[in-house]
C-alpha atoms as a PDB file:
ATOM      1  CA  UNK A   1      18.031  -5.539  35.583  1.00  0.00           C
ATOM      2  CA  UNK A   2      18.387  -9.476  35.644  1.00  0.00           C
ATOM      3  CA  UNK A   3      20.330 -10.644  32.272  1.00  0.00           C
ATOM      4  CA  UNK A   4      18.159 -13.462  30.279  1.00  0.00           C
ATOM      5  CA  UNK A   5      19.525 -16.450  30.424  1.00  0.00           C
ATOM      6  CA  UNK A   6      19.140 -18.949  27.073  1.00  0.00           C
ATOM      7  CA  UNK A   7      18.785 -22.175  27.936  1.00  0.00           C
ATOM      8  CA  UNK A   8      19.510 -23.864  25.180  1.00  0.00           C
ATOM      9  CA  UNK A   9      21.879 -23.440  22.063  1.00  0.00           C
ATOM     10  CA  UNK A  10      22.243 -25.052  18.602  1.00  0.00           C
ATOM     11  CA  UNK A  11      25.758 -25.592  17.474  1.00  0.00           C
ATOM     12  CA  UNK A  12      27.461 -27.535  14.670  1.00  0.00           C
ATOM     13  CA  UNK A  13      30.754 -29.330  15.267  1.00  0.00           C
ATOM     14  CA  UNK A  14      32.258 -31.003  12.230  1.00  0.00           C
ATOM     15  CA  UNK A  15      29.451 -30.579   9.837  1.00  0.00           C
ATOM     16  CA  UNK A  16      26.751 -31.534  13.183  1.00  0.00           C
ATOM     17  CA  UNK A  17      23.981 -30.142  14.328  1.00  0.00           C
ATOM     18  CA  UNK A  18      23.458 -30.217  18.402  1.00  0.00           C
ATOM     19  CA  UNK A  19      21.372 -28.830  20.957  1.00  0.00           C
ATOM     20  CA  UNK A  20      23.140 -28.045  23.871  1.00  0.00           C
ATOM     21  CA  UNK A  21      20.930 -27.607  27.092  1.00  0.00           C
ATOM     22  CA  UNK A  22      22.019 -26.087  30.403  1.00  0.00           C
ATOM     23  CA  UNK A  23      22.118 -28.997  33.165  1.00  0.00           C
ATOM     24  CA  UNK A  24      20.689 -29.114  36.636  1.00  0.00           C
ATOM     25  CA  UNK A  25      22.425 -26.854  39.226  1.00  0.00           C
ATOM     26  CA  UNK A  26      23.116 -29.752  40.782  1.00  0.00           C
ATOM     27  CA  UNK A  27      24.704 -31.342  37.737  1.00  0.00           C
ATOM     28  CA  UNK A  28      26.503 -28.024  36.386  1.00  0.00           C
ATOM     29  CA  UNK A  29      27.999 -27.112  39.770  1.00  0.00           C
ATOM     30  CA  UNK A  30      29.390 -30.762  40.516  1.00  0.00           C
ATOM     31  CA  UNK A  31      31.029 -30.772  37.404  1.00  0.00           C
ATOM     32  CA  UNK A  32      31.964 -27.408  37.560  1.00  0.00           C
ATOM     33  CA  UNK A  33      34.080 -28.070  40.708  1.00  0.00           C
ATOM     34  CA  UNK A  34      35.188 -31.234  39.488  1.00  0.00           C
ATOM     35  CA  UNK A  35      36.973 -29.514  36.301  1.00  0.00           C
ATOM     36  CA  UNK A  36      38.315 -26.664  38.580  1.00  0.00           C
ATOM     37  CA  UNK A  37      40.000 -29.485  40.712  1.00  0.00           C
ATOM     38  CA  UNK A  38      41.345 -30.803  37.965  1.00  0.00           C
ATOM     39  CA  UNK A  39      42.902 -27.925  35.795  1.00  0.00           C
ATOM     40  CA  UNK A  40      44.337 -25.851  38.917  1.00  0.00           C
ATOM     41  CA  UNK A  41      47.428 -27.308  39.404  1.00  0.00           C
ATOM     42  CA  UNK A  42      48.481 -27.178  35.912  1.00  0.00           C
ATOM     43  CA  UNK A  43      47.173 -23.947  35.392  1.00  0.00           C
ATOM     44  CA  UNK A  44      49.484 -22.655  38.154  1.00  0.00           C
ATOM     45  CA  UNK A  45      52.274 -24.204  36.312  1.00  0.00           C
ATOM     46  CA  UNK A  46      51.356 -22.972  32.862  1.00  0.00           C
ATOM     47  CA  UNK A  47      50.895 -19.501  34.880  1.00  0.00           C
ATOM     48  CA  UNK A  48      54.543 -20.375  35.551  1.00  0.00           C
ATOM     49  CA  UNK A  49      55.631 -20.256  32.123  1.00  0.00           C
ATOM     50  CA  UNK A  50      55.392 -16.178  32.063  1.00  0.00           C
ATOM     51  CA  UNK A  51      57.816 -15.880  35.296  1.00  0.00           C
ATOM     52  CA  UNK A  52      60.429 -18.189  33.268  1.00  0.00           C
ATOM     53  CA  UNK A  53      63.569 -16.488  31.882  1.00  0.00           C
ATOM     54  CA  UNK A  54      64.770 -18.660  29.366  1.00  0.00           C
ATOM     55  CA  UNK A  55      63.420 -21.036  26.467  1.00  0.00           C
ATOM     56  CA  UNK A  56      64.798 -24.218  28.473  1.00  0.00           C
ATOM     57  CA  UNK A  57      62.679 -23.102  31.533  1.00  0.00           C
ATOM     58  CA  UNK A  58      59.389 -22.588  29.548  1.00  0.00           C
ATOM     59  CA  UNK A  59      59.256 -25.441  28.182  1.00  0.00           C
ATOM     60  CA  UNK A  60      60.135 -26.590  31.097  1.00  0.00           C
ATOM     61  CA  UNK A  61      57.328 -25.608  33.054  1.00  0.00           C
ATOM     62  CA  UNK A  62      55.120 -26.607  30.108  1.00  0.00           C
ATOM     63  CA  UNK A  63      55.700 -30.020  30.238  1.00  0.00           C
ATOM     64  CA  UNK A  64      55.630 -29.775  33.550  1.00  0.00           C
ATOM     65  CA  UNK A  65      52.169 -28.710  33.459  1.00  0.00           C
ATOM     66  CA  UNK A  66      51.090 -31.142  30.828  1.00  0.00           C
ATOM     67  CA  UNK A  67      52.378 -34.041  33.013  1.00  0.00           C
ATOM     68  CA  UNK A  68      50.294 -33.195  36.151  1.00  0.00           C
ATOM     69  CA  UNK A  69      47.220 -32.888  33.624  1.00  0.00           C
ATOM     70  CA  UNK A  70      48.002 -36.111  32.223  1.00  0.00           C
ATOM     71  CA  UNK A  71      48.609 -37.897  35.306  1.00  0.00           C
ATOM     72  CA  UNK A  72      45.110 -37.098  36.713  1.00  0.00           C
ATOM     73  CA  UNK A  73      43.105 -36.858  33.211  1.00  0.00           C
ATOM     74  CA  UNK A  74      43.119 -40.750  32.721  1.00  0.00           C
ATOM     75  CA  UNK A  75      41.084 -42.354  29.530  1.00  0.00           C
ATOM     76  CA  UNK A  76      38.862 -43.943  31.763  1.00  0.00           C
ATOM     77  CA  UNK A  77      38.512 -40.293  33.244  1.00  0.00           C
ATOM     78  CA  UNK A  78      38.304 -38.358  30.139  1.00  0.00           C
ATOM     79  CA  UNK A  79      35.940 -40.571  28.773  1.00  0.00           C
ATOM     80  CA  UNK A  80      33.184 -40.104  31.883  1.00  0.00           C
ATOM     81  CA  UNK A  81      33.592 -36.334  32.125  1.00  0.00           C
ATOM     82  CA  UNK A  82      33.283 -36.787  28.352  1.00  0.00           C
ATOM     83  CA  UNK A  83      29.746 -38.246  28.477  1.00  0.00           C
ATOM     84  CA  UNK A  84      28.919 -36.199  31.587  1.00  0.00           C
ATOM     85  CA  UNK A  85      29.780 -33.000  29.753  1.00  0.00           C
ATOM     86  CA  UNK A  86      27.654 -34.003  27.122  1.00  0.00           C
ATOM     87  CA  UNK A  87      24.836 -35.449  28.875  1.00  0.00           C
ATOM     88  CA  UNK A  88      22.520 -32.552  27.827  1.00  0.00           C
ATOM     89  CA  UNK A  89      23.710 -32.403  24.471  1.00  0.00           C
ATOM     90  CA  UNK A  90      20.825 -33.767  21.843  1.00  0.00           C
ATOM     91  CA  UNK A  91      22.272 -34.796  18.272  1.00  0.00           C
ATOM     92  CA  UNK A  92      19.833 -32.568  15.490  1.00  0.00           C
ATOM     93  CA  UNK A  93      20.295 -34.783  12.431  1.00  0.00           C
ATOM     94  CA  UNK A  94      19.394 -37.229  11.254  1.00  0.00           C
ATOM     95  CA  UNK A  95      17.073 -37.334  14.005  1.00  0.00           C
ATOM     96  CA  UNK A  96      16.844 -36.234  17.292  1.00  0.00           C
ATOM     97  CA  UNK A  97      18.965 -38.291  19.994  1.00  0.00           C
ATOM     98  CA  UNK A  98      20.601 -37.490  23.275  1.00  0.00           C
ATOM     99  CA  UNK A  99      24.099 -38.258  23.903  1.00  0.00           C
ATOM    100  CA  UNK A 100      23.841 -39.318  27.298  1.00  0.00           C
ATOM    101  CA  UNK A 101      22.667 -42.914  25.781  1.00  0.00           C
ATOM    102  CA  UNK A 102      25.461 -44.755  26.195  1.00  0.00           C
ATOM    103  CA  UNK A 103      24.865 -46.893  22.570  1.00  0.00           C
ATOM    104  CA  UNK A 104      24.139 -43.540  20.975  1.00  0.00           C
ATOM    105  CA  UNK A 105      27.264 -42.118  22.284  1.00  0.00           C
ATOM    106  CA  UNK A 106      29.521 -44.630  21.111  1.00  0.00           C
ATOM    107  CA  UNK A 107      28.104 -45.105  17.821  1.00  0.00           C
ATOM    108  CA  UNK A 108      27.734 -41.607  16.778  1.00  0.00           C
ATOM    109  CA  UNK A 109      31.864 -40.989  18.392  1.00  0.00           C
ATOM    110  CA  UNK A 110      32.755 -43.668  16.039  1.00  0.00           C
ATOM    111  CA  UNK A 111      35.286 -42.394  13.594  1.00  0.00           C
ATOM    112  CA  UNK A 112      34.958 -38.931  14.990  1.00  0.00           C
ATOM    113  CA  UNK A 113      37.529 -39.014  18.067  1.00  0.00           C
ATOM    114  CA  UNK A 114      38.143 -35.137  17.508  1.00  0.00           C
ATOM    115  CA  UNK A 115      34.612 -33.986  17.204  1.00  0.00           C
ATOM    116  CA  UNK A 116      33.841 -35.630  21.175  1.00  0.00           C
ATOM    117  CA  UNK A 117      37.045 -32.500  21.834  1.00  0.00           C
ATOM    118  CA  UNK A 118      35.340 -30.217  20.227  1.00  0.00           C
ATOM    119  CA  UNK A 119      31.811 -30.712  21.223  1.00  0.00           C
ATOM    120  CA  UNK A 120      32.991 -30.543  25.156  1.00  0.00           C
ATOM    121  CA  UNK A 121      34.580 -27.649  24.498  1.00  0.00           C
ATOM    122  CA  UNK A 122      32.125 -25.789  22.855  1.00  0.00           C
ATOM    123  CA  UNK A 123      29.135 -27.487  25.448  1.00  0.00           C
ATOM    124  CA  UNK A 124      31.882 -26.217  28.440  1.00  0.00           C
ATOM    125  CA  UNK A 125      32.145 -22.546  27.218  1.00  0.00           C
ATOM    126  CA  UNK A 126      28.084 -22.755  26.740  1.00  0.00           C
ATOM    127  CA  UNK A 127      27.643 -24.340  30.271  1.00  0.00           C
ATOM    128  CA  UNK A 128      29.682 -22.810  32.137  1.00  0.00           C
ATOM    129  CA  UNK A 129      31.246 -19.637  30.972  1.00  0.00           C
ATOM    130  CA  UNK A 130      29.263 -17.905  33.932  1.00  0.00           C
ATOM    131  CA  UNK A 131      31.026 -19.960  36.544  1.00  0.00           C
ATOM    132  CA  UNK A 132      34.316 -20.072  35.269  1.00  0.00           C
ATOM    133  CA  UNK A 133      33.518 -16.287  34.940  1.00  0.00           C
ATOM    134  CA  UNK A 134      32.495 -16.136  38.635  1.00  0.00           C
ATOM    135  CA  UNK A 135      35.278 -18.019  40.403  1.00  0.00           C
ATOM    136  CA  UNK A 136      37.715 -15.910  37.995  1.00  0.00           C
ATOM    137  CA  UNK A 137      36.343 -12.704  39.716  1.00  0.00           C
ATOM    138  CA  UNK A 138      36.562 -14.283  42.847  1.00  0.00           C
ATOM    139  CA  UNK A 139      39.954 -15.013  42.813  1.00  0.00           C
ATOM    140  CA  UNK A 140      40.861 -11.139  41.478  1.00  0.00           C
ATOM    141  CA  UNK A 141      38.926  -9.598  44.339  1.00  0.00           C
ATOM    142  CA  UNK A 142      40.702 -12.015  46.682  1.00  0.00           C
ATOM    143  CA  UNK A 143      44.116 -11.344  45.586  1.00  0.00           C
ATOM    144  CA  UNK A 144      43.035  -7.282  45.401  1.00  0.00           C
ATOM    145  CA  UNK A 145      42.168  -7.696  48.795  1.00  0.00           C
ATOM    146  CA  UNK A 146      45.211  -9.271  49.838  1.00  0.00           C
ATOM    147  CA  UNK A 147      47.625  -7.096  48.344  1.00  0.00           C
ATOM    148  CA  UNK A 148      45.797  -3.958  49.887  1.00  0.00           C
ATOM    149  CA  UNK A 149      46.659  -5.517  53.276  1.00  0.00           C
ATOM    150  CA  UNK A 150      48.695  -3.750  55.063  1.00  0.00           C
ATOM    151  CA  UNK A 151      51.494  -6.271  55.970  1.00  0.00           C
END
């Protein structure tokens, strides 16, 4: 039985109402990629935090981890996955605009650096919670498969 799939989805961040709107294939799977390139390295390392025996060595690793996110999530960087993230996103009130408008974008951010954080995240786990979903069973059949090896 094939699952329906809603294609849109009204949130509000910070006292805002938005539409969020599945993008392209195209769009969703590009970006999809993109953010997988960029979190995997620190992920390992945050993944290294569990194997660490001591307070000094997980926060250690931590840092670690924030510093290779940090060296490749530039504010030039940040700010264009930003806007690509919330490309499909349509402001509700006081009337209807989409955020991919570059004017509209900056004038509706103004003030309101932590709502752009919380809008991608919420327009991420809307987007694509069935890729990140996908590539995360992926990777646990691979490693099954690899450990049931025989070496």
């Amino acid at each position: 039985m094939e699952r329906s799939i809603e294609m849109s989805k009204e949130v509000v961040v910070d006292g805002v109402r938005y539409l969020i709107t599945h993008p392209s294939p195209d769009v969703g799977i590009k970006l999809g990629i993109e953010l997988l390139n960029l979190m995997a390295a620190p992920a390992v390392g945050m993944g290294a935090i569990g194997n660490a025996e001591s307070e000094d060595e997980k926060i250690k690793a931590a840092m670690a981890s924030v510093r290779e996110l940090m060296t490749k999530l530039t504010p030039d960087k940040f700010l264009d996955l930003s806007r690509r993230i919330l490309s499909t996103v349509e402001i509700q009130e006081p009337k209807k605009q989409l955020l991919a408008e570059d004017h509209v974008f900056k004038l509706h951010f103004r003030g309101r650096l932590g709502s752009i954080v919380n809008l991608v995240l919420k327009t991420l786990e809307f987007t694509h919670e069935d890729f990140l979903k996908a590539i995360m069973a992926g990777i646990a059949t691979m490693k099954t498969k690899g450990e049931s090896q025989p070496a």
